[in-house]
Protein backbone atom coordinates (compact mmCIF):
# COMPACT_ATOMS: atom_id res chain seq x y z
CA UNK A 1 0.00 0.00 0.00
CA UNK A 2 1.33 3.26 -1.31
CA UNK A 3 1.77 6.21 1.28
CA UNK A 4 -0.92 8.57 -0.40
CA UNK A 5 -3.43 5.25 -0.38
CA UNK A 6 -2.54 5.13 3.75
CA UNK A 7 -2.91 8.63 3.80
CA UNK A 8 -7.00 8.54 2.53
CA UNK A 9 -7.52 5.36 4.59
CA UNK A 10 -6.30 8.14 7.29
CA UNK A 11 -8.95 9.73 9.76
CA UNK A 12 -7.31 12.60 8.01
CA UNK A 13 -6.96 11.40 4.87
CA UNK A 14 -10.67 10.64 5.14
CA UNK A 15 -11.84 14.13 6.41
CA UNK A 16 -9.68 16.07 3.65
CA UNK A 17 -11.59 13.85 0.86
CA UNK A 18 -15.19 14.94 2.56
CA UNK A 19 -14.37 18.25 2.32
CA UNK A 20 -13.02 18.59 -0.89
CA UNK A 21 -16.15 16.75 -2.62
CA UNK A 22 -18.35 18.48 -0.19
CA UNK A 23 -16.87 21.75 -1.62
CA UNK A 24 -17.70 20.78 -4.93
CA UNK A 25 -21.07 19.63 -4.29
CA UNK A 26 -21.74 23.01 -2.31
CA UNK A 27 -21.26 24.79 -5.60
CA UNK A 28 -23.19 22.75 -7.43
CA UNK A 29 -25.93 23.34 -5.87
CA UNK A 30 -25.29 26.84 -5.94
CA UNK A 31 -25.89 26.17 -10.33
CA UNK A 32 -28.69 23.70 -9.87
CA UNK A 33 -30.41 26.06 -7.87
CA UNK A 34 -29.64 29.22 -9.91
CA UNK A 35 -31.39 26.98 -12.74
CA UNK A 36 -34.10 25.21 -11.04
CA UNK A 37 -35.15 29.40 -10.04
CA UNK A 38 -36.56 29.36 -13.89
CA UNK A 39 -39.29 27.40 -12.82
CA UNK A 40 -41.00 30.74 -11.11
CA UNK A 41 -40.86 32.63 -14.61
CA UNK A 42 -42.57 29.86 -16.22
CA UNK A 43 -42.80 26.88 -18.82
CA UNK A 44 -41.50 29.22 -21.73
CA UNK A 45 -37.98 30.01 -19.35
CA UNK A 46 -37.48 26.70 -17.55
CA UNK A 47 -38.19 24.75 -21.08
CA UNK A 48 -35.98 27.06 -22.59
CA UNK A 49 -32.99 26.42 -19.99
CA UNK A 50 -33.17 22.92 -19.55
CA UNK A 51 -33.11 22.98 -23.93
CA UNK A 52 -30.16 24.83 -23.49
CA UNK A 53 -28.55 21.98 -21.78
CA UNK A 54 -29.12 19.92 -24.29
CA UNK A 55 -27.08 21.87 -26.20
CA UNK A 56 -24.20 21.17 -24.81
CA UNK A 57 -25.29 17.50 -23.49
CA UNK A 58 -21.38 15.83 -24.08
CA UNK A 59 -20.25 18.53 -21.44
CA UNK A 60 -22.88 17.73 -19.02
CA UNK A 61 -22.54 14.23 -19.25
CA UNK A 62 -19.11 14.39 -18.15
CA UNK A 63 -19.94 16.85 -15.52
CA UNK A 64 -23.15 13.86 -14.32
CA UNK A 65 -20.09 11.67 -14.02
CA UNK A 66 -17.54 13.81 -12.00
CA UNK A 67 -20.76 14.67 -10.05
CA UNK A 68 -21.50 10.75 -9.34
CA UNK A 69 -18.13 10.01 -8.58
CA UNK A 70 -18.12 13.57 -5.63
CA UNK A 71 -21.64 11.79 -4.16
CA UNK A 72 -19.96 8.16 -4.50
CA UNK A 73 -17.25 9.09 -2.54
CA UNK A 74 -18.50 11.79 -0.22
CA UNK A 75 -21.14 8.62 1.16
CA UNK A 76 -18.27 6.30 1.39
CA UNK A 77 -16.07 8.31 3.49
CA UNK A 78 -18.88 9.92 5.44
CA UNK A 79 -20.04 6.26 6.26
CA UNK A 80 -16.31 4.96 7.16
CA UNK A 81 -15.72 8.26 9.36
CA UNK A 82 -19.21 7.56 11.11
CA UNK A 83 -18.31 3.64 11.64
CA UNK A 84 -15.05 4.80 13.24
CA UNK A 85 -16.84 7.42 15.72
CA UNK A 86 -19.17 5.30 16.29
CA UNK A 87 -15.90 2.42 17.37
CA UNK A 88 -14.49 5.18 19.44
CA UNK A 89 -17.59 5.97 21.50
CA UNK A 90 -16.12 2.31 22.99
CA UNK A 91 -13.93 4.68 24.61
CA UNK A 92 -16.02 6.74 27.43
CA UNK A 93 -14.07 10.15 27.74
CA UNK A 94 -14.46 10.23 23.98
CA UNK A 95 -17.94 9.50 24.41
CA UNK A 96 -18.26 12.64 26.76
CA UNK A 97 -15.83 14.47 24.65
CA UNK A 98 -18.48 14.08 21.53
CA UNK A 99 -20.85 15.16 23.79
CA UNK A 100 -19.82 18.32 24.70
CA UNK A 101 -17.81 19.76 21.75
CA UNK A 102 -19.93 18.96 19.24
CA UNK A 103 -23.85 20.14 18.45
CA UNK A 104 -26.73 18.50 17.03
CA UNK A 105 -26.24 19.49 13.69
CA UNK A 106 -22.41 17.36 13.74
CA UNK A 107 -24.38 14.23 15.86
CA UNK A 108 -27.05 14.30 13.48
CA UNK A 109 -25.02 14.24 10.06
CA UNK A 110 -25.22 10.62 9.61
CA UNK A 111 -29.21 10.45 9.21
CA UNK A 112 -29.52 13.66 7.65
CA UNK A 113 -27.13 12.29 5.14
CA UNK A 114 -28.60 8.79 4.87
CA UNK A 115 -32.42 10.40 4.72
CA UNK A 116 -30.83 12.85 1.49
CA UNK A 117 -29.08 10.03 0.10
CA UNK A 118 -32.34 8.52 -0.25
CA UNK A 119 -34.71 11.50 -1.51
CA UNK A 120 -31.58 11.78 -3.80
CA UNK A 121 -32.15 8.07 -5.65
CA UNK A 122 -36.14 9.27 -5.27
CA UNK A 123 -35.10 12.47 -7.29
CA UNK A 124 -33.14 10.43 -9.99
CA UNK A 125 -35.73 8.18 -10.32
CA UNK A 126 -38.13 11.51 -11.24
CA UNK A 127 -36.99 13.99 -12.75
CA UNK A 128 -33.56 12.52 -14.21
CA UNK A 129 -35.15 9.55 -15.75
CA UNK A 130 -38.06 10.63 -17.31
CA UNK A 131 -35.78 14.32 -18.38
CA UNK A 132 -33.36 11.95 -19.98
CA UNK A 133 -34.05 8.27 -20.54
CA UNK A 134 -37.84 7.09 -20.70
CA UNK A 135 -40.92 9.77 -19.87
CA UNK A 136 -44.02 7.74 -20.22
CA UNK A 137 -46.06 10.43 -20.79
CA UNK A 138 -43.61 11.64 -23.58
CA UNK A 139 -43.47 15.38 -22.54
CA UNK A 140 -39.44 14.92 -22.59
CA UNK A 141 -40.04 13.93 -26.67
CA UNK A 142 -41.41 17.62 -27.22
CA UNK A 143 -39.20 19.62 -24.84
CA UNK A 144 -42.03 20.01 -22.35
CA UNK A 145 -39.94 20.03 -18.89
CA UNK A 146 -42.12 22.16 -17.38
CA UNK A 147 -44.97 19.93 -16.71
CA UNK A 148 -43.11 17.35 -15.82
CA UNK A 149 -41.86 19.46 -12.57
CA UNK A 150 -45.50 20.23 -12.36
CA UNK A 151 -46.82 16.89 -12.17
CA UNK A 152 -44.39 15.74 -9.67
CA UNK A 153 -44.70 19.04 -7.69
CA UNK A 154 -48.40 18.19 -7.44
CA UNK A 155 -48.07 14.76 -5.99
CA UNK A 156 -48.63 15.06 -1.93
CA UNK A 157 -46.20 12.35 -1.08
CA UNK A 158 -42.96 13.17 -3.06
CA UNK A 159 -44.16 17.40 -2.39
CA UNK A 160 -43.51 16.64 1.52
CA UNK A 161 -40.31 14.06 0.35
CA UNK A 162 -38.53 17.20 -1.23
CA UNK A 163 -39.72 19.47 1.67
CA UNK A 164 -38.50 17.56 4.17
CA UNK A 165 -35.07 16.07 2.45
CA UNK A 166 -34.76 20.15 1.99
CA UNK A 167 -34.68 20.88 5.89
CA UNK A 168 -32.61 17.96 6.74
CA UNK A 169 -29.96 19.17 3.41
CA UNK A 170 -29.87 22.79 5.38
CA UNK A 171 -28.48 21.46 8.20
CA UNK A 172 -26.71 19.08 6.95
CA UNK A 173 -24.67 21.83 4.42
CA UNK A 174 -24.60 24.30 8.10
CA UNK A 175 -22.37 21.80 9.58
CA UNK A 176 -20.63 20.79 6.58
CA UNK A 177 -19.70 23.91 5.50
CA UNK A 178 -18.12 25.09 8.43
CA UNK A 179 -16.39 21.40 9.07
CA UNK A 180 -14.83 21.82 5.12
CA UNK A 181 -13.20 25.10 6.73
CA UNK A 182 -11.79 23.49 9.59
CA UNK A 183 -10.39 20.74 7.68
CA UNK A 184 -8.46 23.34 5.25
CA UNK A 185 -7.31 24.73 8.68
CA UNK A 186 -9.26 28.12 7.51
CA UNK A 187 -10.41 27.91 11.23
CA UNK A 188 -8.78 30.99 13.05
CA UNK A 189 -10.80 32.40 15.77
CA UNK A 190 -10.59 35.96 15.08
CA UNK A 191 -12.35 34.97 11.38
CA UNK A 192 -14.25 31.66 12.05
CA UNK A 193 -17.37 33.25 13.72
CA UNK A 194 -17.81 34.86 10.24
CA UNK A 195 -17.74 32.12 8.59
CA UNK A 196 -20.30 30.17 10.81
CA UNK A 197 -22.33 32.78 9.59
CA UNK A 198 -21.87 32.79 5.85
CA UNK A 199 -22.15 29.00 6.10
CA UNK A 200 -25.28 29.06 8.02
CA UNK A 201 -26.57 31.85 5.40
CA UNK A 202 -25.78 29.64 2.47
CA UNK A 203 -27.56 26.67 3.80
CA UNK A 204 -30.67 28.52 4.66
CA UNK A 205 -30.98 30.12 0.65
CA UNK A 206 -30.23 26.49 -0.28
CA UNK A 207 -32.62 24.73 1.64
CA UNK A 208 -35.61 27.81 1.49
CA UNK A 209 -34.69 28.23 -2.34
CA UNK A 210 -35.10 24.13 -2.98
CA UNK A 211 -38.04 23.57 -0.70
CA UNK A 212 -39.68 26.86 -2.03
CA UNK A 213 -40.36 25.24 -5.62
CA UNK A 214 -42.86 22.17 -4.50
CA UNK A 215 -44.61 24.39 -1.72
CA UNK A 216 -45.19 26.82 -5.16
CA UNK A 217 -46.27 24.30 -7.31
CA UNK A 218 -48.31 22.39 -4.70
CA UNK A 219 -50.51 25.01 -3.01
CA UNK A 220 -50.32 27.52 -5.50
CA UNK A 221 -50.25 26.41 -8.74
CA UNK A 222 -53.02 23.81 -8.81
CA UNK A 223 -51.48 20.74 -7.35
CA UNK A 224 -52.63 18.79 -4.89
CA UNK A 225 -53.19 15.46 -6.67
């Protein structure tokens, strides 16, 4: 075993990896959400953007893949670090040491992630699939995105799915944010405070902008199949 493959089997190694693909996903949402806002200005503009994608489909299919490969292995080490605090908690003043340094945000980061990882399959089962491999009701054939969101939107169940997976991603991306900083060692205390803030900031406008689009489209634009 090389020294830079004992390095990520590291606690270290481990962390740095989670916060570099965190960092990457945390701007990608930033994009996905920037297009998603469409949606409010209608069929005409959200039609129109997700066309434009098309355009350029190689690119984004290479982008789908580097994006799999940041979720692949952002779940993988998450899950290893949480199997090796959860070993450790063996250990009782490490136990009481979790217990006071950390808050519930941090404690709670394994089922927020394992309840997103799931609306996340959900999501790719939706919108993903029928956008780009098999729409039964063949709105993807004639470019009509739009009502696809719509129909989705206006299904209770999956409505309250994206709501909820929403919350749980805001506090999820509070803690993560701030933990990507400290693992950088961009953690000084004269600055951190500030960016607790901005990282709290960001993962309220994520998680209000996401879970803003089915409350829309379910109470206010005719839903409520």
């Amino acid at each position: 075993m090389s020294s830079f493959t004992r390095f990520l089997n590291s606690s270290v190694g481990k962390k740095l990896m989670m916060a570099v693909t965190g960092s990457f996903l945390l701007i990608f949402l930033i994009v996905h959400l920037i297009g998603n806002l469409t949606l409010f200005f209608g069929a005409e503009a959200f039609n129109g953007y997700v066309g434009a994608l098309d355009v350029v489909k190689p690119l984004i299919r290479v982008i789908e893949v580097v994006l799999l490969a940041a979720f692949v292995l952002h779940i993988f080490n998450g899950f290893k670090l949480w199997l090796e605090n959860r070993k450790a908690k063996g250990i009782k003043y490490q136990v009481n040491g979790s217990s006071e340094n950390s808050d519930l945000f941090s404690r709670t980061m394994f089922l927020s992630g394992s309840i997103i990882f799931i609306f996340l399959v959900t999501h790719l089962g939706t919108f993903f699939w029928r956008f780009n491999v098999h729409d039964p009701m063949e709105l993807a054939n004639i470019h009509q995105y739009f009502d696809i969101v719509v129909h989705f939107f206006g299904i209770w169940w999956y409505a309250l799915l994206y709501v909820i997976a929403m919350v749980l991603l805001g506090s999820h991306l509070n803690h993560g944010f701030q933990s990507a900083f400290q693992t950088f060692g961009w953690n000084h205390k004269k600055y951190f405070p500030f960016i607790q803030k901005i990282g709290t900031l960001y993962a309220l406008l994520m998680a209000i902008g996401f879970a803003s689009m089915p409350i829309y489209f379910f109470f206010f634009y005719g839903g409520n199949q």
